[in-house]
N, C-alpha and C. Protein backbone atom coordinates (compact mmCIF):
# COMPACT_ATOMS: atom_id res chain seq x y z
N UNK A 1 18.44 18.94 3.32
CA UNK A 1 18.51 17.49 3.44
C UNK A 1 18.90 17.12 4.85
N UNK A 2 18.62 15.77 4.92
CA UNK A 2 18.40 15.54 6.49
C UNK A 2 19.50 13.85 6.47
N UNK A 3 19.88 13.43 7.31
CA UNK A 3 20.41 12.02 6.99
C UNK A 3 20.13 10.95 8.31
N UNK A 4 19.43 9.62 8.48
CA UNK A 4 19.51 8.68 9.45
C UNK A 4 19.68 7.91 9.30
N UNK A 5 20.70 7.29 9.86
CA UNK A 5 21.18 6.03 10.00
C UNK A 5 20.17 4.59 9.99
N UNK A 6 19.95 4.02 9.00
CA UNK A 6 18.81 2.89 9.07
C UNK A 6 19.46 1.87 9.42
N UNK A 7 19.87 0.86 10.22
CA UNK A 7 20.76 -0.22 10.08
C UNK A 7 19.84 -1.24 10.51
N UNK A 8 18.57 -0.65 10.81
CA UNK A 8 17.68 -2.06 10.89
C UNK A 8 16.54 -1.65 10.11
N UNK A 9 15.25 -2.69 9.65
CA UNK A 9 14.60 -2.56 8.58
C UNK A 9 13.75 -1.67 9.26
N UNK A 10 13.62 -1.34 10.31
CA UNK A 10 12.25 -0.82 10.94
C UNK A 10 12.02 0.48 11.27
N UNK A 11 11.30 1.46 10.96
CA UNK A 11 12.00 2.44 11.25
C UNK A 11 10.88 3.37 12.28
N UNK A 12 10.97 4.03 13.04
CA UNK A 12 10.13 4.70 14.23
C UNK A 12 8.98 5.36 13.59
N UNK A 13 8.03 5.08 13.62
CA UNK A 13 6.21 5.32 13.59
C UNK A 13 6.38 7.13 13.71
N UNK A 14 7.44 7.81 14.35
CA UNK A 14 7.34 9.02 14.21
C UNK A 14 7.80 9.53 13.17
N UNK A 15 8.47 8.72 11.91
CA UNK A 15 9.01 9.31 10.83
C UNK A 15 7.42 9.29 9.66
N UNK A 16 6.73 8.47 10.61
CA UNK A 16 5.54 8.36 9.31
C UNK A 16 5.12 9.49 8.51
N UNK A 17 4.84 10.51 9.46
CA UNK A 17 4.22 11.46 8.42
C UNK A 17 5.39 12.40 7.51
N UNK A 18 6.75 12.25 8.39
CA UNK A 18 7.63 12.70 7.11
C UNK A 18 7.88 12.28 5.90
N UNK A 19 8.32 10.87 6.67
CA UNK A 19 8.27 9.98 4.70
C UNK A 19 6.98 9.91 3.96
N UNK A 20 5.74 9.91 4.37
CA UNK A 20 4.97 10.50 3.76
C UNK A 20 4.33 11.36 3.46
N UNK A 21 5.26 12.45 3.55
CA UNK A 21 4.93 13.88 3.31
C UNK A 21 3.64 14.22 3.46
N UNK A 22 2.98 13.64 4.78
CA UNK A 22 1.37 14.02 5.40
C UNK A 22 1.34 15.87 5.52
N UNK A 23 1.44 16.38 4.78
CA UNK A 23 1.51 18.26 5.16
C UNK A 23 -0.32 18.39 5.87
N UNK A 24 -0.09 19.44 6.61
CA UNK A 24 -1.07 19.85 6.62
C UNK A 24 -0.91 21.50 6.73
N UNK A 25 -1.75 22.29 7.07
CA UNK A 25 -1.75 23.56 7.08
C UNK A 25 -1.72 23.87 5.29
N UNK A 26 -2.33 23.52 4.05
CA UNK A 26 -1.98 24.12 3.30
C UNK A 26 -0.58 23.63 2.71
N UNK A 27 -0.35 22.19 3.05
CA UNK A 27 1.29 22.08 2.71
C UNK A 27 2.68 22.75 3.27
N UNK A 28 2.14 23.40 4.47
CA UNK A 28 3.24 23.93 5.12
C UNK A 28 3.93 23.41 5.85
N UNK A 29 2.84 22.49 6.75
CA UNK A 29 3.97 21.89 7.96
C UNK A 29 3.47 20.22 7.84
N UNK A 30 4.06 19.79 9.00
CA UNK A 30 3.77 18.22 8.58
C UNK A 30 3.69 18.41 10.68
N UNK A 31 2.36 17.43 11.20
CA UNK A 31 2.38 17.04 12.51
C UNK A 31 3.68 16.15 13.23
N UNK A 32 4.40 15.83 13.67
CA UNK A 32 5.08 15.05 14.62
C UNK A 32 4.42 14.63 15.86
N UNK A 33 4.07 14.02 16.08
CA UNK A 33 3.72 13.46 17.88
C UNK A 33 2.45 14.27 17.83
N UNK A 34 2.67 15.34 18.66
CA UNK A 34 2.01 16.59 18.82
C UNK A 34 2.19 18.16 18.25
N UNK A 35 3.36 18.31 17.56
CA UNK A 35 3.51 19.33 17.53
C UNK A 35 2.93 19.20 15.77
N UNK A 36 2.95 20.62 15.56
CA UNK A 36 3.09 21.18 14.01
C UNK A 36 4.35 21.67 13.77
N UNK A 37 4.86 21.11 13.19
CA UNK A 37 6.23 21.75 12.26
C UNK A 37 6.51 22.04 10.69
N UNK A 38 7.08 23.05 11.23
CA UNK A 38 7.32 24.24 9.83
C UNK A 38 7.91 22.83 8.52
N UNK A 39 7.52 23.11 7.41
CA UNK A 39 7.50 21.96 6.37
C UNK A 39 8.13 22.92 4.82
N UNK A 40 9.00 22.29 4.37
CA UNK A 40 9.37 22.82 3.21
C UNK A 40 9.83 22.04 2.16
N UNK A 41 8.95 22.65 0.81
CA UNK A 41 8.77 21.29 -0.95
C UNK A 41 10.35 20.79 -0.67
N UNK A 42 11.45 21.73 -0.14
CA UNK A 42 12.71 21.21 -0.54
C UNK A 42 12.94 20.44 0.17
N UNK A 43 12.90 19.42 0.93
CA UNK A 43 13.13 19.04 2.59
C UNK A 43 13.45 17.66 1.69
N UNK A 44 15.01 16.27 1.87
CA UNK A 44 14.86 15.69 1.61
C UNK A 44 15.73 15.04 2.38
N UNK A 45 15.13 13.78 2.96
CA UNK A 45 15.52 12.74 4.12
C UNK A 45 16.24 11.58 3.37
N UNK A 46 17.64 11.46 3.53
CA UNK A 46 17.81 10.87 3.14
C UNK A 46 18.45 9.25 4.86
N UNK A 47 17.94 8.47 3.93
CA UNK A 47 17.82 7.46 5.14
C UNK A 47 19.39 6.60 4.49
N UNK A 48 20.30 6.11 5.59
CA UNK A 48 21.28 5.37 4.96
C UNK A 48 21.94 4.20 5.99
N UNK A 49 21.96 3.16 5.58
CA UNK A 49 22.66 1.88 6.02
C UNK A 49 23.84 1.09 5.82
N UNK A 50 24.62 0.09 6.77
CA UNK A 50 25.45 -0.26 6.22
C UNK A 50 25.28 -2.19 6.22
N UNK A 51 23.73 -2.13 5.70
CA UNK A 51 24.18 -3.41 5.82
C UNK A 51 23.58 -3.86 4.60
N UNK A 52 24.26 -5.12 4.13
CA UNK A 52 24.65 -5.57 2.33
C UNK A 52 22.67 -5.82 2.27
N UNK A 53 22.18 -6.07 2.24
CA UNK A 53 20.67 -6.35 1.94
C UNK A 53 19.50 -6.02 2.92
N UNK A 54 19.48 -4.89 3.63
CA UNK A 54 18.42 -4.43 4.11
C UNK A 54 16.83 -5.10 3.45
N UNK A 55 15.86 -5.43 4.79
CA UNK A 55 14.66 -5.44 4.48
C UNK A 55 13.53 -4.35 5.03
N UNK A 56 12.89 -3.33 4.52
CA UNK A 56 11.79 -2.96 5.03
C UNK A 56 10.58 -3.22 4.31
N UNK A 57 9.85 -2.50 5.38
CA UNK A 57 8.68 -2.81 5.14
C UNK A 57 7.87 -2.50 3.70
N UNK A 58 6.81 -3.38 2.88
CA UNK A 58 6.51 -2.92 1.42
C UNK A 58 5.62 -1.06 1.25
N UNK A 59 5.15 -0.43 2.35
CA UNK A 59 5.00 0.60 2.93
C UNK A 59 5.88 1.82 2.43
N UNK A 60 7.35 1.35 3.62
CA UNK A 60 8.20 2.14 3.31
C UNK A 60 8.67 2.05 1.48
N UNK A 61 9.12 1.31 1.49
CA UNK A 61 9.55 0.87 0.07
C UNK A 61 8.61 1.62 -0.89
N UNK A 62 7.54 1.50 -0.52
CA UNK A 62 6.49 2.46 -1.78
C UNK A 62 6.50 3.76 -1.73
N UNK A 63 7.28 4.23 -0.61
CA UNK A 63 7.19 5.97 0.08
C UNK A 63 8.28 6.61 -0.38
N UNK A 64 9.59 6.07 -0.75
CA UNK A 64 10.53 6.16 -1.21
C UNK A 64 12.04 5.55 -2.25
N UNK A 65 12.95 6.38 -2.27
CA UNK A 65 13.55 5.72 -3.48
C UNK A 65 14.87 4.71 -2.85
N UNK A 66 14.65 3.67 -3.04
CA UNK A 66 15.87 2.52 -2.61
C UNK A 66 17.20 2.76 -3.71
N UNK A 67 18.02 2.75 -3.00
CA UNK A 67 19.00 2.83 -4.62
C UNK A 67 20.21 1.88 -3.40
N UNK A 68 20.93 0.97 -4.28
CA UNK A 68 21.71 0.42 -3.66
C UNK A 68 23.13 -0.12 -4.38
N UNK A 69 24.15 0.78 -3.83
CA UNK A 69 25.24 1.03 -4.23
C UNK A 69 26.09 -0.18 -4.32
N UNK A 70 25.78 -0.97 -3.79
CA UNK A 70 26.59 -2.40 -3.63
C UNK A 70 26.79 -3.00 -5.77
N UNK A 71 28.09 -2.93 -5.68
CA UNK A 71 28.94 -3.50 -6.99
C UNK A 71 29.53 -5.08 -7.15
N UNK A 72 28.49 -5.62 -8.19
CA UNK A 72 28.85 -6.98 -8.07
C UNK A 72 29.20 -7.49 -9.48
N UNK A 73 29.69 -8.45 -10.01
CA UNK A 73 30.42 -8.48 -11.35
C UNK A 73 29.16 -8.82 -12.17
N UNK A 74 27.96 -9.47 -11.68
CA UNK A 74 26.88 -9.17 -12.42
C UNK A 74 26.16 -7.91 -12.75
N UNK A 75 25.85 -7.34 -12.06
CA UNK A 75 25.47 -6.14 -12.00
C UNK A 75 25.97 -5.27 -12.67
N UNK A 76 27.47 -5.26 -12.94
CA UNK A 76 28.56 -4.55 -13.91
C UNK A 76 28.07 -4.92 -15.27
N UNK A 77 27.54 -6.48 -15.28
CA UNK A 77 27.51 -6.93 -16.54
C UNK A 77 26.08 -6.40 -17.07
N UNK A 78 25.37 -6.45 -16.46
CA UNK A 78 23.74 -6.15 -16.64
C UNK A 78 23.81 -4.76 -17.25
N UNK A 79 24.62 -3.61 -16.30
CA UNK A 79 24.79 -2.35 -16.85
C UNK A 79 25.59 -2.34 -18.61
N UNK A 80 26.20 -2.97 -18.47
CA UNK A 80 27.14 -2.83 -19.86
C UNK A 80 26.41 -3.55 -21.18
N UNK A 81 25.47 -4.61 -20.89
CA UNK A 81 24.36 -4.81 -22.16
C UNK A 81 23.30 -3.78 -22.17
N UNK A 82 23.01 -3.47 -20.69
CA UNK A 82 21.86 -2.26 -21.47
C UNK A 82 22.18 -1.16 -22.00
N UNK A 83 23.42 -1.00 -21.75
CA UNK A 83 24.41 -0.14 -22.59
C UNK A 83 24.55 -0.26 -24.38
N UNK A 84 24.95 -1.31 -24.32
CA UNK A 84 24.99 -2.04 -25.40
C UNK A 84 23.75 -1.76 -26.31
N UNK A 85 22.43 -2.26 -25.62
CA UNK A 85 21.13 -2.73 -26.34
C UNK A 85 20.85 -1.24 -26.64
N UNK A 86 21.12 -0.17 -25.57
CA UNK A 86 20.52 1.36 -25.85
C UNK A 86 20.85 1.93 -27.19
N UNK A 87 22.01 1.94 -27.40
CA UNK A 87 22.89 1.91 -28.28
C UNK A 87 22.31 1.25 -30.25
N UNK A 88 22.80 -0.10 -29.49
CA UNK A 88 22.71 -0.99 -31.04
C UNK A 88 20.69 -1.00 -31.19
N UNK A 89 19.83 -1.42 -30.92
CA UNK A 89 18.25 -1.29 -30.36
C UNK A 89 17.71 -0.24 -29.34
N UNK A 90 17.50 0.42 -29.74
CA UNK A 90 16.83 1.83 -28.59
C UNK A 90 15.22 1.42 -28.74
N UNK A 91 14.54 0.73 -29.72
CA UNK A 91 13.52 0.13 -29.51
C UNK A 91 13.24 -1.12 -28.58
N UNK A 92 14.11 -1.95 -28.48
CA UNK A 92 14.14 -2.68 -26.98
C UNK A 92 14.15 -2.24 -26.13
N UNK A 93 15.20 -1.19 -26.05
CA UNK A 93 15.30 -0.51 -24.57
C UNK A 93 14.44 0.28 -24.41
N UNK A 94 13.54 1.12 -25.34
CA UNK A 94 12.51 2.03 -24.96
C UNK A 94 11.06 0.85 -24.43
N UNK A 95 10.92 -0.62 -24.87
CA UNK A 95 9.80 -1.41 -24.67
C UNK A 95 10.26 -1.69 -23.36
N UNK A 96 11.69 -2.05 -22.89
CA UNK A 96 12.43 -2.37 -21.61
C UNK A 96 11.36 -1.50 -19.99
N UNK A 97 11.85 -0.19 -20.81
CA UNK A 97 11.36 0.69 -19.93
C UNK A 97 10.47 0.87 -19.77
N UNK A 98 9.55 0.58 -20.65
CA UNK A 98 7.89 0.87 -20.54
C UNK A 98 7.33 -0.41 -19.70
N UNK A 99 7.99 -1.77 -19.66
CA UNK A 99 7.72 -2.61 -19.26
C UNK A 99 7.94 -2.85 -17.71
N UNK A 100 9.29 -2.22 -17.46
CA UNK A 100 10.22 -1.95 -16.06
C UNK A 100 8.57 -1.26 -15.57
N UNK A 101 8.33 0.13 -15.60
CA UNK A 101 7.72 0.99 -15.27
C UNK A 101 6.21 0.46 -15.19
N UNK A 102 5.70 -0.30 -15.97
CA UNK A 102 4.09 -0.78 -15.70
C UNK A 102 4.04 -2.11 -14.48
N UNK A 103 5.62 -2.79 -14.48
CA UNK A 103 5.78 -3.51 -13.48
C UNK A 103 5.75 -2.78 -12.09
N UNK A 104 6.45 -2.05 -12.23
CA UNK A 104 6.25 -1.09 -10.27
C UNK A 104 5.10 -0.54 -10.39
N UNK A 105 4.50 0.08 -11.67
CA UNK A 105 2.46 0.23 -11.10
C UNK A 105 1.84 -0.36 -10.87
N UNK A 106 1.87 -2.21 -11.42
CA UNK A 106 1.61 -3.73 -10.74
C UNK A 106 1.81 -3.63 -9.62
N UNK A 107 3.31 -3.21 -8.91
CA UNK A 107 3.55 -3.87 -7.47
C UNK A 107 2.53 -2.78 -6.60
N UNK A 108 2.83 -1.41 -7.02
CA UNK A 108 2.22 -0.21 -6.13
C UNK A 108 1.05 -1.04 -5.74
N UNK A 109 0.19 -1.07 -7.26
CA UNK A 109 -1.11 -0.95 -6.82
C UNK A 109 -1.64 -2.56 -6.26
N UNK A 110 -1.00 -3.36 -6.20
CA UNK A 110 -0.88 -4.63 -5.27
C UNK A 110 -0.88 -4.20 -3.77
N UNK A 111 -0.21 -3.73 -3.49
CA UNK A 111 0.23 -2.93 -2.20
C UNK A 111 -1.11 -2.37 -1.74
């Protein structure tokens, strides 16, 4: 694993073919600039910021996983009914998820 500091939405045209795991050689290496570099399935970049609502680009966003740690008393609350619903209805929450999930194949394939 790898770690960079994102603190602005934009991120350098030379990370392209990493975050999108462009391999070539057979999946071995991935190009940079000019060079070929050695590439491995385990290799994972993790990108990190410190600011409360980052924007990038819908690109990046489709290339990788956003997860955002920020704790708000809604958000507490949101977790603790789907808690709830998993629980008391696992048939809501299983339609929940199927619904969550055909929504981000909407956005992908918008994109």
């Amino acid at each position: 694993s790898s770690g960079i500091n994102a603190e602005y939405g934009d991120m350098d045209p030379v990370l392209d073919p990493v975050i999108g795991r462009n391999t070539i050689k057979k999946g071995r290496a991935i190009k940079i600039g000019d060079k070929d570099v050695d590439y491995s399935p385990n290799f994972r970049l993790i990108l990190h910021t410190k600011l409360a609502n980052p924007h990038y680009k819908p690109e990046l966003q489709a290339q990788c996983t956003l997860i955002n740690f920020t704790v708000t008393r809604d958000g507490l609350e949101d977790q603790l009914l789907a808690e709830v619903v998993a629980k008391e209805r696992p048939d809501l929450e299983a339609t929940k998820a199927q619904l969550t999930k055909q929504q981000n194949d909407f956005k992908i394939t918008l994109k």
